[in-house]
C-alpha atoms as a PDB file:
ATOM      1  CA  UNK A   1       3.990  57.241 -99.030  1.00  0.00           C
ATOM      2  CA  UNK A   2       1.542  60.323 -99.246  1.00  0.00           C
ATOM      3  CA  UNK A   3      -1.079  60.654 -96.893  1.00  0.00           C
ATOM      4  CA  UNK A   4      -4.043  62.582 -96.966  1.00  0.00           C
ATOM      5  CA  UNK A   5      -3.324  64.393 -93.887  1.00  0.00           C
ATOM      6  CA  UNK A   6      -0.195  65.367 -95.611  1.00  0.00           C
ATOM      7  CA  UNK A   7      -2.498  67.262 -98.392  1.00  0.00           C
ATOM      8  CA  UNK A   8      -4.677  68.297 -95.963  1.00  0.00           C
ATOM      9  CA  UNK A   9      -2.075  70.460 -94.002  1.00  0.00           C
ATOM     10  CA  UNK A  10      -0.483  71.245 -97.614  1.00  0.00           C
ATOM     11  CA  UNK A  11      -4.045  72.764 -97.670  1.00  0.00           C
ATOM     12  CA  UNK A  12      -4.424  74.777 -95.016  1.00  0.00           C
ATOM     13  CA  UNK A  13      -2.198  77.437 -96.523  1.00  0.00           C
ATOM     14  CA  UNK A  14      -4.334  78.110 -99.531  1.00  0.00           C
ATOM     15  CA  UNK A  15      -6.696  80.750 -98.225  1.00  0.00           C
ATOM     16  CA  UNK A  16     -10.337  82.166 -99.740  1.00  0.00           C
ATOM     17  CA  UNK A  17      -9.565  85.516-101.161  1.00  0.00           C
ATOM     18  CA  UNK A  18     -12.333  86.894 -99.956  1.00  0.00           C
ATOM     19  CA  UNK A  19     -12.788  85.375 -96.758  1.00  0.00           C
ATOM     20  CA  UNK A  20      -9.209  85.388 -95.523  1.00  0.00           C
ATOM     21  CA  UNK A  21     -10.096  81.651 -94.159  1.00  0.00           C
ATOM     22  CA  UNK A  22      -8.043  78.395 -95.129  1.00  0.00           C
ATOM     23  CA  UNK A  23     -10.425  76.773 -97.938  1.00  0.00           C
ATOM     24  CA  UNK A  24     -10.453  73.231 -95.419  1.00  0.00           C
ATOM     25  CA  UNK A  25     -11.796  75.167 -92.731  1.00  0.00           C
ATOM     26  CA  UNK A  26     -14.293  76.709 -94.671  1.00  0.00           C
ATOM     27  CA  UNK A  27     -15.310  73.092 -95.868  1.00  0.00           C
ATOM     28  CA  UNK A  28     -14.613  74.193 -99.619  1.00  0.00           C
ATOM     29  CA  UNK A  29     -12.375  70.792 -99.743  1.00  0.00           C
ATOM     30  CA  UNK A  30     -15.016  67.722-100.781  1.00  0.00           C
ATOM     31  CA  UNK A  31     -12.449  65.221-101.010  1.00  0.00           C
ATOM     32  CA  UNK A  32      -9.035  64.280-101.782  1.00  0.00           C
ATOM     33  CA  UNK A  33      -7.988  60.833-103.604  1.00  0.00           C
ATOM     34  CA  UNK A  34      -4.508  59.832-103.678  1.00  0.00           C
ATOM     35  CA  UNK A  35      -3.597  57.302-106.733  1.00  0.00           C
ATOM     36  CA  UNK A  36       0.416  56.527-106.976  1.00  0.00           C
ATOM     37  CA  UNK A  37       1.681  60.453-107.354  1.00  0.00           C
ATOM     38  CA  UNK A  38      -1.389  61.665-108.392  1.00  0.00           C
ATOM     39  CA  UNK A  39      -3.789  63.616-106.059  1.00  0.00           C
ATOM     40  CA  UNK A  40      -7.117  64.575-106.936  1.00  0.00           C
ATOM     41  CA  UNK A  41      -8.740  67.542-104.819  1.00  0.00           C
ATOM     42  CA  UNK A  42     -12.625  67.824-105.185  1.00  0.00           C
ATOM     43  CA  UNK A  43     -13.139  72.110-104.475  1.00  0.00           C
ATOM     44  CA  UNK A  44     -16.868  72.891-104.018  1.00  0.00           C
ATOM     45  CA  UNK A  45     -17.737  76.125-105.430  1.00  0.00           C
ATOM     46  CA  UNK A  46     -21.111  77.901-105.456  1.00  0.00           C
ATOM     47  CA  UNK A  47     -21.316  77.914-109.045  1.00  0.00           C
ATOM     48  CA  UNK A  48     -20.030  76.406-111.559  1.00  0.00           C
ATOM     49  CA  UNK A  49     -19.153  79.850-113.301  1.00  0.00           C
ATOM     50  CA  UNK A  50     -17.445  81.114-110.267  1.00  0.00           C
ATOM     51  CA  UNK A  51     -14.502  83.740-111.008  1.00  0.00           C
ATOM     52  CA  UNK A  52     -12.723  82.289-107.678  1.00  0.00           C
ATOM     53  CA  UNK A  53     -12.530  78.859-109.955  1.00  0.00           C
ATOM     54  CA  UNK A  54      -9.172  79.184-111.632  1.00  0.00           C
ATOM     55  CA  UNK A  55      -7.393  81.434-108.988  1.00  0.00           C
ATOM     56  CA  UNK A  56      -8.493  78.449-106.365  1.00  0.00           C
ATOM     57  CA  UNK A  57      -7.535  75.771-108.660  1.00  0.00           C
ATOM     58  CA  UNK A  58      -3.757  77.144-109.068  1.00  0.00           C
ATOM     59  CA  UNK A  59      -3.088  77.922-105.790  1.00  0.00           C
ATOM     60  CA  UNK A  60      -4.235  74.050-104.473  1.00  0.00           C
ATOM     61  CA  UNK A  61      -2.027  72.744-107.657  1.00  0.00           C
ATOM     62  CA  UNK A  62       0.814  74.956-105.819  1.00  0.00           C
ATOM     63  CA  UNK A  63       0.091  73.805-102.397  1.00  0.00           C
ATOM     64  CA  UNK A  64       0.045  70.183-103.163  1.00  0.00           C
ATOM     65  CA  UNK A  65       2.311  69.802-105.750  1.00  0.00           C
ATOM     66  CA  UNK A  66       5.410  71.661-103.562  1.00  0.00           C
ATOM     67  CA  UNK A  67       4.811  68.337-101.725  1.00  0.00           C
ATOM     68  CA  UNK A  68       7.506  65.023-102.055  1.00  0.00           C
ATOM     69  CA  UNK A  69       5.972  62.513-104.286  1.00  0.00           C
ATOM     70  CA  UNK A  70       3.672  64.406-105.746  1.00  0.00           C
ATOM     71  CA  UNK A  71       3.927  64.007-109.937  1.00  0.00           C
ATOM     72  CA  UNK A  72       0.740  65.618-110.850  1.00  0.00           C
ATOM     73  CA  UNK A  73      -2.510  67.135-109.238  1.00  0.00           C
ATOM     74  CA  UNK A  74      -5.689  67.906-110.319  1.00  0.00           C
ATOM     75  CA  UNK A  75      -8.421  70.235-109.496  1.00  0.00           C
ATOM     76  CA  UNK A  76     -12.009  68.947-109.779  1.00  0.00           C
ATOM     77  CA  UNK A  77     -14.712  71.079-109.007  1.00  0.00           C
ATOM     78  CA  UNK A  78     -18.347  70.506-108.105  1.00  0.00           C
ATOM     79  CA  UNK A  79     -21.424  72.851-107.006  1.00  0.00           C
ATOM     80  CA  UNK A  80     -22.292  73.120-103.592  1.00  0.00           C
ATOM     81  CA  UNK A  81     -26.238  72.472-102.591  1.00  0.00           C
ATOM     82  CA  UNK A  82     -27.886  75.646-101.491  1.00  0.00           C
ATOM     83  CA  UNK A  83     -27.664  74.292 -98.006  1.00  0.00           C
ATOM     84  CA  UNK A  84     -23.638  73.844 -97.945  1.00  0.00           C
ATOM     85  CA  UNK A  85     -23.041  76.819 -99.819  1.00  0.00           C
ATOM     86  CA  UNK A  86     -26.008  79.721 -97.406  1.00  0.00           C
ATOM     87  CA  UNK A  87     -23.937  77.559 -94.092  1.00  0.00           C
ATOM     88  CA  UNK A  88     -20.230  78.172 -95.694  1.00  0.00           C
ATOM     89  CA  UNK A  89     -21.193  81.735 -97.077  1.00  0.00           C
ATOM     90  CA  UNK A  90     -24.198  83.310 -94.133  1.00  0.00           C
ATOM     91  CA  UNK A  91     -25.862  86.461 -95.875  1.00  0.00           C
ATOM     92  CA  UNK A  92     -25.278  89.401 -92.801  1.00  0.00           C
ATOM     93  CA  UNK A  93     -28.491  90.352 -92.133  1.00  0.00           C
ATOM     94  CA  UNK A  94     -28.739  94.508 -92.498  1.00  0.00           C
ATOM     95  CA  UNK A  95     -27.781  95.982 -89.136  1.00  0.00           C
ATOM     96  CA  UNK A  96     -30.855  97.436 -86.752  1.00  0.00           C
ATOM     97  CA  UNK A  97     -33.648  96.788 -89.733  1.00  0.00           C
ATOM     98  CA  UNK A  98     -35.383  94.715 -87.179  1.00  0.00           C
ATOM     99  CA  UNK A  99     -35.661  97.860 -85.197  1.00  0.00           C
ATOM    100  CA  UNK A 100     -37.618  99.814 -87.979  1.00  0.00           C
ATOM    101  CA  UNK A 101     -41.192 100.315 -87.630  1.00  0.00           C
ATOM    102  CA  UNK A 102     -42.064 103.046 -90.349  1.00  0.00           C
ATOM    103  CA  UNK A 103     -40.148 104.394 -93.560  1.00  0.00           C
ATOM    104  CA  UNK A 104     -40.754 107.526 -94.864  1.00  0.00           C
ATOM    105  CA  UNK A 105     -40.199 108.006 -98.996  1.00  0.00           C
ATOM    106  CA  UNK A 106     -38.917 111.557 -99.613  1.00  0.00           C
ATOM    107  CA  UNK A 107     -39.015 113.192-103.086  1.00  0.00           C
ATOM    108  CA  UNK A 108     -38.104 116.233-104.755  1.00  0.00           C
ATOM    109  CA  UNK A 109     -39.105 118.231-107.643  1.00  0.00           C
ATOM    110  CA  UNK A 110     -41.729 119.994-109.580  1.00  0.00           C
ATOM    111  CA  UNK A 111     -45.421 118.296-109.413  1.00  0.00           C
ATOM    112  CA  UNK A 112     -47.749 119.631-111.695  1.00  0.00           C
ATOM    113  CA  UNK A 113     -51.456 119.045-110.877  1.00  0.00           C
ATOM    114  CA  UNK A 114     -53.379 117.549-114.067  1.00  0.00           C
ATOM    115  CA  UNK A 115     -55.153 120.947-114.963  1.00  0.00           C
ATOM    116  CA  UNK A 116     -52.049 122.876-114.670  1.00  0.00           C
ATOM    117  CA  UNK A 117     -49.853 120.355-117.147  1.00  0.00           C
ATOM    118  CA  UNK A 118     -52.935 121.078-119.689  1.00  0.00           C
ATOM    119  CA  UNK A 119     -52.885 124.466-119.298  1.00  0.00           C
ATOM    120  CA  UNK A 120     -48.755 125.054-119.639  1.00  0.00           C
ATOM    121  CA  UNK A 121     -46.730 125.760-122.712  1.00  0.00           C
ATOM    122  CA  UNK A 122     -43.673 123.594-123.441  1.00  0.00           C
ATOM    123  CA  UNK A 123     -40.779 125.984-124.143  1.00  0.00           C
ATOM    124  CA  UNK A 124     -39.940 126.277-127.944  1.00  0.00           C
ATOM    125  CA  UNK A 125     -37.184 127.999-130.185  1.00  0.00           C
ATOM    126  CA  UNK A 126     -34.411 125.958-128.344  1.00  0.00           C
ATOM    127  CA  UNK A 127     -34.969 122.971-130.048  1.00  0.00           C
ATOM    128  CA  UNK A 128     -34.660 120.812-126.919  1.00  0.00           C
ATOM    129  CA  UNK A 129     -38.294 121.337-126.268  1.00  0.00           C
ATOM    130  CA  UNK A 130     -41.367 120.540-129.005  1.00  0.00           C
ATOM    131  CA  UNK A 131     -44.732 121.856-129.027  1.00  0.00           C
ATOM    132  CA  UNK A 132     -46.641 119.132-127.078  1.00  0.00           C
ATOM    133  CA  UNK A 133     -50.169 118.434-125.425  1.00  0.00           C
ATOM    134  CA  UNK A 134     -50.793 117.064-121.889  1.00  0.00           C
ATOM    135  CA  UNK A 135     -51.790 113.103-123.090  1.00  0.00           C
ATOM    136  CA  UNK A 136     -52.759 112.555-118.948  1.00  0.00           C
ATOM    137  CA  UNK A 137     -49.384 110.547-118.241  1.00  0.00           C
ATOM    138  CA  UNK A 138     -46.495 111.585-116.804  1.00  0.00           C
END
């Protein structure tokens, strides 16, 4: 007979892509049902749309079904709360921004003064540049 420990450790070799972590450590596994020789494994994902879905989903049908007994699994998945899914998946806060006290914003170019704009000439002849008139934007 089949346990779910059995699954569990089938489990353990399937491994987040990303991560590098076994998807039971991570807590990605929400539950596993066992009916006859059919096992159901409930993957949470952090969306519903996630590209990670189907590559996840056939390497858990691998894992489990290489095991004795096992006729057919299936793959549900489910969304994880934004509380499972910001403690399974921490943002890394940005090294030493704490630290910062003042930013600077650097630019480069040209900047014409609002008389001198009226007063220029747009090149012409090239075709690239039209005759036009300062309209106070820029």
């Amino acid at each position: 007979m089949l346990s779910e420990d059995q699954v569990r450790k089938a489990l353990q070799t399937v491994l987040h892509p990303r991560l590098k972590k076994s998807l039971v450590d991570i807590g990605m596994i929400k539950g596993i049902v066992i009916k006859g020789d059919t096992v159901t494994v409930t993957l949470g994902l952090k969306s519903e749309r996630s590209p990670l879905k189907s590559v996840l989903a056939g390497c858990i049908e691998r894992a489990v079904g290489s095991l004795p007994g096992v006729a057919a699994v299936r793959v549900e998945a489910v969304t994880l709360s934004r509380e499972e899914a910001e403690r399974m998946f921490p943002r890394a806060p940005l090294r030493g921004i704490a630290k910062v006290k003042h930013f600077l914003a650097v630019a480069s170019g040209n900047p014409l003064l609002p008389a001198q704009a009226r007063t220029m000439k747009p090149e012409s002849g090239n075709g690239v540049h039209g005759e036009a008139e300062y309209n106070g934007y820029f």
